[in-house]
PDB file of N, CA and C in Angstrom:
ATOM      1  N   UNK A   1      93.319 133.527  87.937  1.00  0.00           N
ATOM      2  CA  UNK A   1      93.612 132.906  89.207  1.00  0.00           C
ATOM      3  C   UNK A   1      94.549 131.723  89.039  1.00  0.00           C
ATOM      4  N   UNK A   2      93.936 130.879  88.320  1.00  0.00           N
ATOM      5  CA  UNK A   2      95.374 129.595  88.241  1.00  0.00           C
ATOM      6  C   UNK A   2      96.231 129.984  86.114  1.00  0.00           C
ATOM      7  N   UNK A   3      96.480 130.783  86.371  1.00  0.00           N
ATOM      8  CA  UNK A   3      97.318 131.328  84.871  1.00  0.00           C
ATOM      9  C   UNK A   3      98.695 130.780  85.367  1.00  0.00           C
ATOM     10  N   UNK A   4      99.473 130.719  86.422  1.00  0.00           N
ATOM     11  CA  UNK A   4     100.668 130.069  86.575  1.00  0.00           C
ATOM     12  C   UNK A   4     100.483 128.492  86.700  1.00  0.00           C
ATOM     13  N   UNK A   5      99.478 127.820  86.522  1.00  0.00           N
ATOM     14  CA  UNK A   5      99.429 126.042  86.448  1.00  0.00           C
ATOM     15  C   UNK A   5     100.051 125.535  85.485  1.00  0.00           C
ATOM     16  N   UNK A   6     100.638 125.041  85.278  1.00  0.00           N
ATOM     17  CA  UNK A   6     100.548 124.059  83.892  1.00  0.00           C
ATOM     18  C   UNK A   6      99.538 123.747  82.906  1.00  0.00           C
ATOM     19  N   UNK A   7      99.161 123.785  81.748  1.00  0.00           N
ATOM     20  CA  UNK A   7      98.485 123.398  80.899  1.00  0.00           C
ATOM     21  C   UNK A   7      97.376 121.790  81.222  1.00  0.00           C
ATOM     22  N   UNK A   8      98.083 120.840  81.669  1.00  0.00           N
ATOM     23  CA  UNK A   8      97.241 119.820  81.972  1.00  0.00           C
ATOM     24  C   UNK A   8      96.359 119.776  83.084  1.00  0.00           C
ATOM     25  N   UNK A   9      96.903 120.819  83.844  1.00  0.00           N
ATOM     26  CA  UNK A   9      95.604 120.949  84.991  1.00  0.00           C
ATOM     27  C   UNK A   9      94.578 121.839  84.870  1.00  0.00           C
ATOM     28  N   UNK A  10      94.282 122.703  83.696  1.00  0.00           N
ATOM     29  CA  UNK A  10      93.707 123.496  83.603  1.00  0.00           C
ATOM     30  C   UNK A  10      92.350 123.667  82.557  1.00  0.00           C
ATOM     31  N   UNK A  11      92.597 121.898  81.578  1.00  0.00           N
ATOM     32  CA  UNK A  11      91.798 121.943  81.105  1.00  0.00           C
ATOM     33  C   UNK A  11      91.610 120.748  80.335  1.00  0.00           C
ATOM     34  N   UNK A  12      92.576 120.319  79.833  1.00  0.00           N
ATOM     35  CA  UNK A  12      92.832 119.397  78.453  1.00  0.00           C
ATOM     36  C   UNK A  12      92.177 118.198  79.184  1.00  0.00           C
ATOM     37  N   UNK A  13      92.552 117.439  80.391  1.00  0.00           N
ATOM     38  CA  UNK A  13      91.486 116.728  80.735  1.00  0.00           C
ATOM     39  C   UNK A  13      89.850 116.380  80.363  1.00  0.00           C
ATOM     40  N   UNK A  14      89.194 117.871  80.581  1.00  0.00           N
ATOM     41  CA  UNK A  14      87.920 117.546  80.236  1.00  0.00           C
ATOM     42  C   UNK A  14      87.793 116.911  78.563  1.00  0.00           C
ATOM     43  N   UNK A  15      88.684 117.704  77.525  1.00  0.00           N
ATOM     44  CA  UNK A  15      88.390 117.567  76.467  1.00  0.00           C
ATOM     45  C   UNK A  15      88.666 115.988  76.371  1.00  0.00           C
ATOM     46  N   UNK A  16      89.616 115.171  76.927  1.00  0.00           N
ATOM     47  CA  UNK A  16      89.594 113.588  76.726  1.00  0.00           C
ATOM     48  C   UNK A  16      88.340 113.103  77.282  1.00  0.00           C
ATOM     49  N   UNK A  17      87.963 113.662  78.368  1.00  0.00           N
ATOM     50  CA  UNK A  17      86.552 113.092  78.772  1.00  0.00           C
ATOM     51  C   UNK A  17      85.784 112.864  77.865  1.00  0.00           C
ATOM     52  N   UNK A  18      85.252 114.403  77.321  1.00  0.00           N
ATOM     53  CA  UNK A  18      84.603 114.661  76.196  1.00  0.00           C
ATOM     54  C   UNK A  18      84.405 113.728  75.102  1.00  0.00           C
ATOM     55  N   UNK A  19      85.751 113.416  74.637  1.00  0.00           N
ATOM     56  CA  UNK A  19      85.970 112.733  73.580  1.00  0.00           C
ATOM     57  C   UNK A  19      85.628 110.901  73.477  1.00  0.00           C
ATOM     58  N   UNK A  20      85.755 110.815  75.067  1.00  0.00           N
ATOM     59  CA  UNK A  20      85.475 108.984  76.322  1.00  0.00           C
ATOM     60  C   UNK A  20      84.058 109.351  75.381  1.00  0.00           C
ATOM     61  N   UNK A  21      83.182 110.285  76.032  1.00  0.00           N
ATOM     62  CA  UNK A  21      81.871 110.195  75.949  1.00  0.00           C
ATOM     63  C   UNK A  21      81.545 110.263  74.736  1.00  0.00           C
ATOM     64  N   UNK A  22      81.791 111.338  73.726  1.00  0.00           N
ATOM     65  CA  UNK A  22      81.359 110.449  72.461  1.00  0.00           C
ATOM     66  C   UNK A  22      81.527 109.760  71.665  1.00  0.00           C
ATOM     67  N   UNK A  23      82.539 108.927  72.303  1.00  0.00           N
ATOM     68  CA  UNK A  23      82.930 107.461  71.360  1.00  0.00           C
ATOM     69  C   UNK A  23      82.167 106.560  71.937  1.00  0.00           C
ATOM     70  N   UNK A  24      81.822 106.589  73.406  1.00  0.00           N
ATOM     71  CA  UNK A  24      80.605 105.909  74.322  1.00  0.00           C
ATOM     72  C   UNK A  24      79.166 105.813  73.618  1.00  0.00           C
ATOM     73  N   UNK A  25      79.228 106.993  73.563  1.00  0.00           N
ATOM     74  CA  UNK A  25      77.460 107.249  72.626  1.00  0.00           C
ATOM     75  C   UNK A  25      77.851 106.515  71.346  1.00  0.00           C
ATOM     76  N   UNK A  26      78.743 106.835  70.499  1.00  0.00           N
ATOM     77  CA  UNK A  26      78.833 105.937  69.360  1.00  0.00           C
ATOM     78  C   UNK A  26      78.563 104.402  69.526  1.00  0.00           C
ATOM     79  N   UNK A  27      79.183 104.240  70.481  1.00  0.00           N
ATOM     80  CA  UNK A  27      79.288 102.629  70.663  1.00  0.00           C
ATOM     81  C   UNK A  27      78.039 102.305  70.928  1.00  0.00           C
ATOM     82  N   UNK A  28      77.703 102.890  71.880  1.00  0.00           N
ATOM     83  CA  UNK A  28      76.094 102.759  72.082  1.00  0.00           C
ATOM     84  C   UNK A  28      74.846 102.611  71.107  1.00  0.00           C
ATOM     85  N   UNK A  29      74.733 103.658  70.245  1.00  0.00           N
ATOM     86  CA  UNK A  29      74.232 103.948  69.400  1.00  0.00           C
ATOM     87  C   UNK A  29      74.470 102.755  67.890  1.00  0.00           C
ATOM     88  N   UNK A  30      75.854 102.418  67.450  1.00  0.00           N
ATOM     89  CA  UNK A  30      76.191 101.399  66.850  1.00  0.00           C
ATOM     90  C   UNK A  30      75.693  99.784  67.444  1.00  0.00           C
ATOM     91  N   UNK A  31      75.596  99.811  68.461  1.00  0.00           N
ATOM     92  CA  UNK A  31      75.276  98.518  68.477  1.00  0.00           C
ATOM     93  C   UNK A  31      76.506  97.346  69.303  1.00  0.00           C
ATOM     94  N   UNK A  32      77.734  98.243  69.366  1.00  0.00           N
ATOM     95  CA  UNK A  32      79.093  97.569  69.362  1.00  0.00           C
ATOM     96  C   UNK A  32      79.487  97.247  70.547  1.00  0.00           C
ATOM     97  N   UNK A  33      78.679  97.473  71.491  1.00  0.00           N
ATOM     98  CA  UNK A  33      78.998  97.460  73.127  1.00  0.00           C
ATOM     99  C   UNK A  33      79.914  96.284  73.360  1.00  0.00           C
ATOM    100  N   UNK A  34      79.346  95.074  72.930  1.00  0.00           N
ATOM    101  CA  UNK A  34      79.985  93.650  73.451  1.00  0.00           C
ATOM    102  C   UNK A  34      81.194  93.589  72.442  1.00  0.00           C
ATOM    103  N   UNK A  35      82.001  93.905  71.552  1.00  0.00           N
ATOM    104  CA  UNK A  35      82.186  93.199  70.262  1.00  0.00           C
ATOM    105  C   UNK A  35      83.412  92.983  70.478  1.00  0.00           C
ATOM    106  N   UNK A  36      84.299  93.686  71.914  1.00  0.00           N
ATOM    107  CA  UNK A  36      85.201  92.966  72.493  1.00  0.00           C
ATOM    108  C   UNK A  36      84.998  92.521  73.631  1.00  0.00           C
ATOM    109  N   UNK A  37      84.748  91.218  74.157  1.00  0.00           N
ATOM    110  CA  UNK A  37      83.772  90.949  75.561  1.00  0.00           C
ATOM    111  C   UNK A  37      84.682  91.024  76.797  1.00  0.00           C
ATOM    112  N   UNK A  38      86.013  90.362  76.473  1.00  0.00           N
ATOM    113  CA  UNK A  38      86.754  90.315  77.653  1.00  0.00           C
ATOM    114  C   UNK A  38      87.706  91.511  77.687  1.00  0.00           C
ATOM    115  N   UNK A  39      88.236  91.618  79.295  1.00  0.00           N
ATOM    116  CA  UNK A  39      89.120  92.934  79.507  1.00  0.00           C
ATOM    117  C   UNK A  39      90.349  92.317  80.374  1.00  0.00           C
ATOM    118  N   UNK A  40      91.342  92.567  80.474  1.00  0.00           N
ATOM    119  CA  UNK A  40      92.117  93.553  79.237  1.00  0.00           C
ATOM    120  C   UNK A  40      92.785  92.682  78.265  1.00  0.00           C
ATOM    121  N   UNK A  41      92.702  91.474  78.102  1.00  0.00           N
ATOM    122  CA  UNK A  41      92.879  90.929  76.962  1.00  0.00           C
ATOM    123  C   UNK A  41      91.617  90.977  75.776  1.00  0.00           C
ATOM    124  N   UNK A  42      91.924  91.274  74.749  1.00  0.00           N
ATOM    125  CA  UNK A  42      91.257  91.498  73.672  1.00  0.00           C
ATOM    126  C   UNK A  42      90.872  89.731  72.742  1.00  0.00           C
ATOM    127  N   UNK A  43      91.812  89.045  73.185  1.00  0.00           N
ATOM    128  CA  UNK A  43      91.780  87.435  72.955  1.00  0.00           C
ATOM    129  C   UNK A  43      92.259  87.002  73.749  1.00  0.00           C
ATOM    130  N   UNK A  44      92.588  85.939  73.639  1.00  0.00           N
ATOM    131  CA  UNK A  44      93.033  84.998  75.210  1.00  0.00           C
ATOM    132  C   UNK A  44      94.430  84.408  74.519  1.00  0.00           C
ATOM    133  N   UNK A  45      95.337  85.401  75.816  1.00  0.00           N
ATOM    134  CA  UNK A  45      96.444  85.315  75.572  1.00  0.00           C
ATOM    135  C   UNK A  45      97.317  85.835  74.352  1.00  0.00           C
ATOM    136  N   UNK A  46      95.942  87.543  74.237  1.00  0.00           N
ATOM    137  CA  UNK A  46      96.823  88.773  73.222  1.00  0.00           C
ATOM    138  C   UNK A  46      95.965  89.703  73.863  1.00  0.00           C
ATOM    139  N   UNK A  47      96.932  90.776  74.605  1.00  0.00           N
ATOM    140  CA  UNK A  47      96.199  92.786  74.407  1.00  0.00           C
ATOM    141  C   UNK A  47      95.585  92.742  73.403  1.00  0.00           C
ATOM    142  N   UNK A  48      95.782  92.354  72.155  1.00  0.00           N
ATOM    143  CA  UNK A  48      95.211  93.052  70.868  1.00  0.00           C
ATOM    144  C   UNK A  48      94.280  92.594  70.182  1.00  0.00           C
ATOM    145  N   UNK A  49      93.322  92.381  69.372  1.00  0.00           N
ATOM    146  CA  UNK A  49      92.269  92.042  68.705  1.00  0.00           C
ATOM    147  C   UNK A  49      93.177  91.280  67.274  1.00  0.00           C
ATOM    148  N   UNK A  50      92.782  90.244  67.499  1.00  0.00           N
ATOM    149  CA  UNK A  50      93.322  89.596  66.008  1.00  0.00           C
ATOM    150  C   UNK A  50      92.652  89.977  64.773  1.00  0.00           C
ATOM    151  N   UNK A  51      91.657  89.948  64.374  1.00  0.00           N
ATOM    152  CA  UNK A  51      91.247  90.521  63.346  1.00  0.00           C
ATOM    153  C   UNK A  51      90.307  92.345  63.891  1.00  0.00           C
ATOM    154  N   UNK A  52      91.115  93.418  63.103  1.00  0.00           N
ATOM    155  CA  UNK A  52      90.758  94.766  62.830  1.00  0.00           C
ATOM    156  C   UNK A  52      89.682  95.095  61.705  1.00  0.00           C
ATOM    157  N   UNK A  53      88.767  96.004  62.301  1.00  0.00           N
ATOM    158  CA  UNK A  53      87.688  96.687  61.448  1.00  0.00           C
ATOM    159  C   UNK A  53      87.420  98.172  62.596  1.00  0.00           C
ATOM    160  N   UNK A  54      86.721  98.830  61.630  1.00  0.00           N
ATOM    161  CA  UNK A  54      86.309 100.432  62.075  1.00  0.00           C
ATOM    162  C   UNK A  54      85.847 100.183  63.405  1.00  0.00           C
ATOM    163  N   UNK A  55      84.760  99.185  63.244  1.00  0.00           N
ATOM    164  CA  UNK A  55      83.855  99.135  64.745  1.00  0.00           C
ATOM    165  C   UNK A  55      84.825  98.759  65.792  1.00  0.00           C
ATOM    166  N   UNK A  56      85.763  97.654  65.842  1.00  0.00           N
ATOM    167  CA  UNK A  56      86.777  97.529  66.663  1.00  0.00           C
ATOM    168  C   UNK A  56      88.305  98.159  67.132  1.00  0.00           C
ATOM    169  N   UNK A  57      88.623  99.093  66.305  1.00  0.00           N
ATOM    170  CA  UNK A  57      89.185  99.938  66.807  1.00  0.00           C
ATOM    171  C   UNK A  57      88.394 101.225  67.260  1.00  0.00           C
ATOM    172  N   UNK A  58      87.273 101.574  66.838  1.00  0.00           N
ATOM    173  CA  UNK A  58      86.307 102.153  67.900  1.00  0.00           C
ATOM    174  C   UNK A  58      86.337 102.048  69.329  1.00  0.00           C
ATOM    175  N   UNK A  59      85.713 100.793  69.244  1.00  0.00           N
ATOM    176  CA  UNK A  59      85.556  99.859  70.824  1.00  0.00           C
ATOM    177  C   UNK A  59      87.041  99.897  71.329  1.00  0.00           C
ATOM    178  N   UNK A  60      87.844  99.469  70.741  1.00  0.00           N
ATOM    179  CA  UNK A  60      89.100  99.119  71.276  1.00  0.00           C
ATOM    180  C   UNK A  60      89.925 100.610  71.859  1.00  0.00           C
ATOM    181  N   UNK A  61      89.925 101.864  70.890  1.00  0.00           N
ATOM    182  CA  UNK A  61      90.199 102.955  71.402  1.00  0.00           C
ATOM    183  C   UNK A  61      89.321 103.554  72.626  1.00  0.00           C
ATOM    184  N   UNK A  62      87.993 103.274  72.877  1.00  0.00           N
ATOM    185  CA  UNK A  62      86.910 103.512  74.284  1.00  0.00           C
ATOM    186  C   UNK A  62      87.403 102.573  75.596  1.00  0.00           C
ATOM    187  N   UNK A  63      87.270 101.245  75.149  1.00  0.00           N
ATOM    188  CA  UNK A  63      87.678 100.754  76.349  1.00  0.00           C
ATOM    189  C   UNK A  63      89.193 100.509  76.751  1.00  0.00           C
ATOM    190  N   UNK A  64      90.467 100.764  75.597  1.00  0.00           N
ATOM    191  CA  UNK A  64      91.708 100.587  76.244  1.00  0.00           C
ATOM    192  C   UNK A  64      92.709 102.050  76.193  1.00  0.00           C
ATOM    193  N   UNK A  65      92.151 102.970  75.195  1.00  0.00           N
ATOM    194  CA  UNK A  65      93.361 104.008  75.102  1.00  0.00           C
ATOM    195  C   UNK A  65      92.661 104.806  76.069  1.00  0.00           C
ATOM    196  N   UNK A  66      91.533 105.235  75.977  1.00  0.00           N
ATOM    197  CA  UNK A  66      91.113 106.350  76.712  1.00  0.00           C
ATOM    198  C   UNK A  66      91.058 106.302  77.911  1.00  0.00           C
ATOM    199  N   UNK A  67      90.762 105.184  78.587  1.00  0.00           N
ATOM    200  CA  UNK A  67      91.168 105.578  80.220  1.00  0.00           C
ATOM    201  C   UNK A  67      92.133 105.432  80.588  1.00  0.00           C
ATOM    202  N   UNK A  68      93.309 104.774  80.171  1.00  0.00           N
ATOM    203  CA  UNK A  68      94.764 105.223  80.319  1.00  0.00           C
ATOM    204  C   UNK A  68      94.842 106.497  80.242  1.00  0.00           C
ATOM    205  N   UNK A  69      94.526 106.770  79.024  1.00  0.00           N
ATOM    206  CA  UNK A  69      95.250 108.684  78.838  1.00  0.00           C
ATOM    207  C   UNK A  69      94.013 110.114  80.070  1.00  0.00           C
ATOM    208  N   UNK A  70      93.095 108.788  80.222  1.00  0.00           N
ATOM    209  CA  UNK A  70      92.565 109.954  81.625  1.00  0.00           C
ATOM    210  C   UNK A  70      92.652 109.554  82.794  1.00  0.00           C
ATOM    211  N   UNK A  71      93.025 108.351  83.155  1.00  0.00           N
ATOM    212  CA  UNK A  71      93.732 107.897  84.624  1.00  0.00           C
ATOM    213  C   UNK A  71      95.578 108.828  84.859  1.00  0.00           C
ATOM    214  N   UNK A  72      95.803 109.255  83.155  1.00  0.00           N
ATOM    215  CA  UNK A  72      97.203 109.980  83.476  1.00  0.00           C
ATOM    216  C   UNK A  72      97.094 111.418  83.678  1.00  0.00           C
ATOM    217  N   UNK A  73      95.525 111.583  83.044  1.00  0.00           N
ATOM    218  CA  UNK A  73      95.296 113.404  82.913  1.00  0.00           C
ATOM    219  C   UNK A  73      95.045 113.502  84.572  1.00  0.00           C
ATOM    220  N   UNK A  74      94.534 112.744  85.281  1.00  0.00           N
ATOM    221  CA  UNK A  74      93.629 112.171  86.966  1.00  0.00           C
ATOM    222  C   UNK A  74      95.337 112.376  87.281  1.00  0.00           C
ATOM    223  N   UNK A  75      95.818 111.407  87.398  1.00  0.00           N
ATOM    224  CA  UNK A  75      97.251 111.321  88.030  1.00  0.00           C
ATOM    225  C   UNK A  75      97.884 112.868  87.623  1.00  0.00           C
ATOM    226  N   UNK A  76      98.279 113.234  86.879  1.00  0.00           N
ATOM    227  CA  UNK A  76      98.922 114.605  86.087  1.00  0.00           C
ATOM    228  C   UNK A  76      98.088 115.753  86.996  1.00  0.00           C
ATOM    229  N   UNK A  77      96.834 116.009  87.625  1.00  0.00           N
ATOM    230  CA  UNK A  77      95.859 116.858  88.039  1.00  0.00           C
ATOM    231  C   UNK A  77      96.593 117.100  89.389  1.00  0.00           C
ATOM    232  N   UNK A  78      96.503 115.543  89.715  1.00  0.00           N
ATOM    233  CA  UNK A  78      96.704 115.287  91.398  1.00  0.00           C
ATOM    234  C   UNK A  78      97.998 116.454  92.018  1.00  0.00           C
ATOM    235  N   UNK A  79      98.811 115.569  91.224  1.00  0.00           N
ATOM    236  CA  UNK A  79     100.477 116.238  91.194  1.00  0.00           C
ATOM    237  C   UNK A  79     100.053 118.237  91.020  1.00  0.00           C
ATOM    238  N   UNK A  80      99.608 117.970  89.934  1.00  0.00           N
ATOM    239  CA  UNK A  80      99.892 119.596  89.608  1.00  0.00           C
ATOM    240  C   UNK A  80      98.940 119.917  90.662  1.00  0.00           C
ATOM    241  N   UNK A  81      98.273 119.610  91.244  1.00  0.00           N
ATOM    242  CA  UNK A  81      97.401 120.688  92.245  1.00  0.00           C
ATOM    243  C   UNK A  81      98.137 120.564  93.568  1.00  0.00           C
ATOM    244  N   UNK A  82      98.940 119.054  93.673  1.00  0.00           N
ATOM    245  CA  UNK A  82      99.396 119.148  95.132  1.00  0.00           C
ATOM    246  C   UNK A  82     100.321 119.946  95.466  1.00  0.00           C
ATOM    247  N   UNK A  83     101.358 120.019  94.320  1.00  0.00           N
ATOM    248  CA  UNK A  83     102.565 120.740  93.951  1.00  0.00           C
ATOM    249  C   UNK A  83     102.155 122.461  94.209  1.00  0.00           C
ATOM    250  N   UNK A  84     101.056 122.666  93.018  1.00  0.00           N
ATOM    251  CA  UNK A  84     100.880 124.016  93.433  1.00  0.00           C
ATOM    252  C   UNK A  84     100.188 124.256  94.746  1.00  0.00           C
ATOM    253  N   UNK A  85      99.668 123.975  95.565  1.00  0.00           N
ATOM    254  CA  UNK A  85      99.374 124.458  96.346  1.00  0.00           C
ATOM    255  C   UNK A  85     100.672 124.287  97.588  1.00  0.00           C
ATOM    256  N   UNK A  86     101.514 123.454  97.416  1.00  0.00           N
ATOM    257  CA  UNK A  86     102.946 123.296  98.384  1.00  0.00           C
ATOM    258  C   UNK A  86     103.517 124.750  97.688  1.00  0.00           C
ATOM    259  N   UNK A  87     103.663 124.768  96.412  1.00  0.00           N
ATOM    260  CA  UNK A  87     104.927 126.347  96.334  1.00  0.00           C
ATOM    261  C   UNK A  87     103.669 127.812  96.822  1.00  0.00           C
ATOM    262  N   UNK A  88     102.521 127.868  96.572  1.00  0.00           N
ATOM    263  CA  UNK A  88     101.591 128.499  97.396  1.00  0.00           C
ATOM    264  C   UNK A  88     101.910 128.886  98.358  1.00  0.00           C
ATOM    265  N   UNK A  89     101.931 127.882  99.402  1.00  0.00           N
ATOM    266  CA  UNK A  89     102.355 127.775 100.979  1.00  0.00           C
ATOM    267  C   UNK A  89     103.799 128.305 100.751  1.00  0.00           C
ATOM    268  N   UNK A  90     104.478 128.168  99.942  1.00  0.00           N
ATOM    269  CA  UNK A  90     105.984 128.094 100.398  1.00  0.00           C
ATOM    270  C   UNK A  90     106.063 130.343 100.014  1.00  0.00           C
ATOM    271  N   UNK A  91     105.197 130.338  98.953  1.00  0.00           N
ATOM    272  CA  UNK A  91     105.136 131.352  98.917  1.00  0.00           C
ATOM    273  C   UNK A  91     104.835 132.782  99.850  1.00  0.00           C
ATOM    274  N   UNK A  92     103.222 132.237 100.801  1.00  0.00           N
ATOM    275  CA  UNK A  92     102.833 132.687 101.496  1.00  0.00           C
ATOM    276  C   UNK A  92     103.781 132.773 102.936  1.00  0.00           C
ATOM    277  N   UNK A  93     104.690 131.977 102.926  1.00  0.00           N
ATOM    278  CA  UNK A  93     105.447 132.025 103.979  1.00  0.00           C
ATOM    279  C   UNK A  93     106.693 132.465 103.789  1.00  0.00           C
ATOM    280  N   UNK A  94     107.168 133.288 102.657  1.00  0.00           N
ATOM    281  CA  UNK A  94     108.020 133.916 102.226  1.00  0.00           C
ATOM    282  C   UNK A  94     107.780 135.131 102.351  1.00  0.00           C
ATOM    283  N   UNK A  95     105.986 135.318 101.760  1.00  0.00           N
ATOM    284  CA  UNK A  95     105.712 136.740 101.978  1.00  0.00           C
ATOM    285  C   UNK A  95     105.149 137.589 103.678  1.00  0.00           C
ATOM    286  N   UNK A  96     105.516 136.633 103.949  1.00  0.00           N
ATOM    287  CA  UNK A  96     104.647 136.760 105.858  1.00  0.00           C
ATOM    288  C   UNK A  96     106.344 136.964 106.653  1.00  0.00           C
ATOM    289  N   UNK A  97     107.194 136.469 106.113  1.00  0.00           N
ATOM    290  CA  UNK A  97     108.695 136.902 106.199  1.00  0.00           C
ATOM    291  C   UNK A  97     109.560 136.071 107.460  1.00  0.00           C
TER     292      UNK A  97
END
């Protein structure tokens, strides 16, 4: 049924979810919840964490890469579903003549 979509609307999304959630449980499970407290600065007056370790690029990949790259898979969905369902229509009204 949707084999003519694009690739990003059809699936790859969930798998970033997927991936949100078990770096979530990790964090959880580790202990690491707080270990960057403020958002979206990582220090005051830097994006980035001045001193790097495992647990903080953990944390740091959960709370800053991953919902970017699924607010774009969200945005990327929107488009591809609005789009296809406009050439749909454009279709159905090609074939109705």
């Amino acid at each position: 049924m949707y084999t003519d979509l694009p690739p990003i609307v059809t699936g790859h999304p969930w798998i970033v979810a997927l991936i949100a959630l078990a770096v979530g449980w990790l964090i959880r499970h580790k202990g690491i919840g707080m270990l960057i407290p403020s958002w979206p600065a990582a220090q005051p007056g830097s994006l980035l964490p001045i001193a790097w370790s495992h647990e903080v690029a953990i944390h740091f990949i959960h709370t800053r890469i991953l919902p970017i790259l699924i607010t774009g898979h969200v945005i990327g969905m929107a488009i591809g579903t609005t789009f296809g369902r406009i050439a749909g229509e454009e279709a159905a009204r090609h074939v109705r003549g």
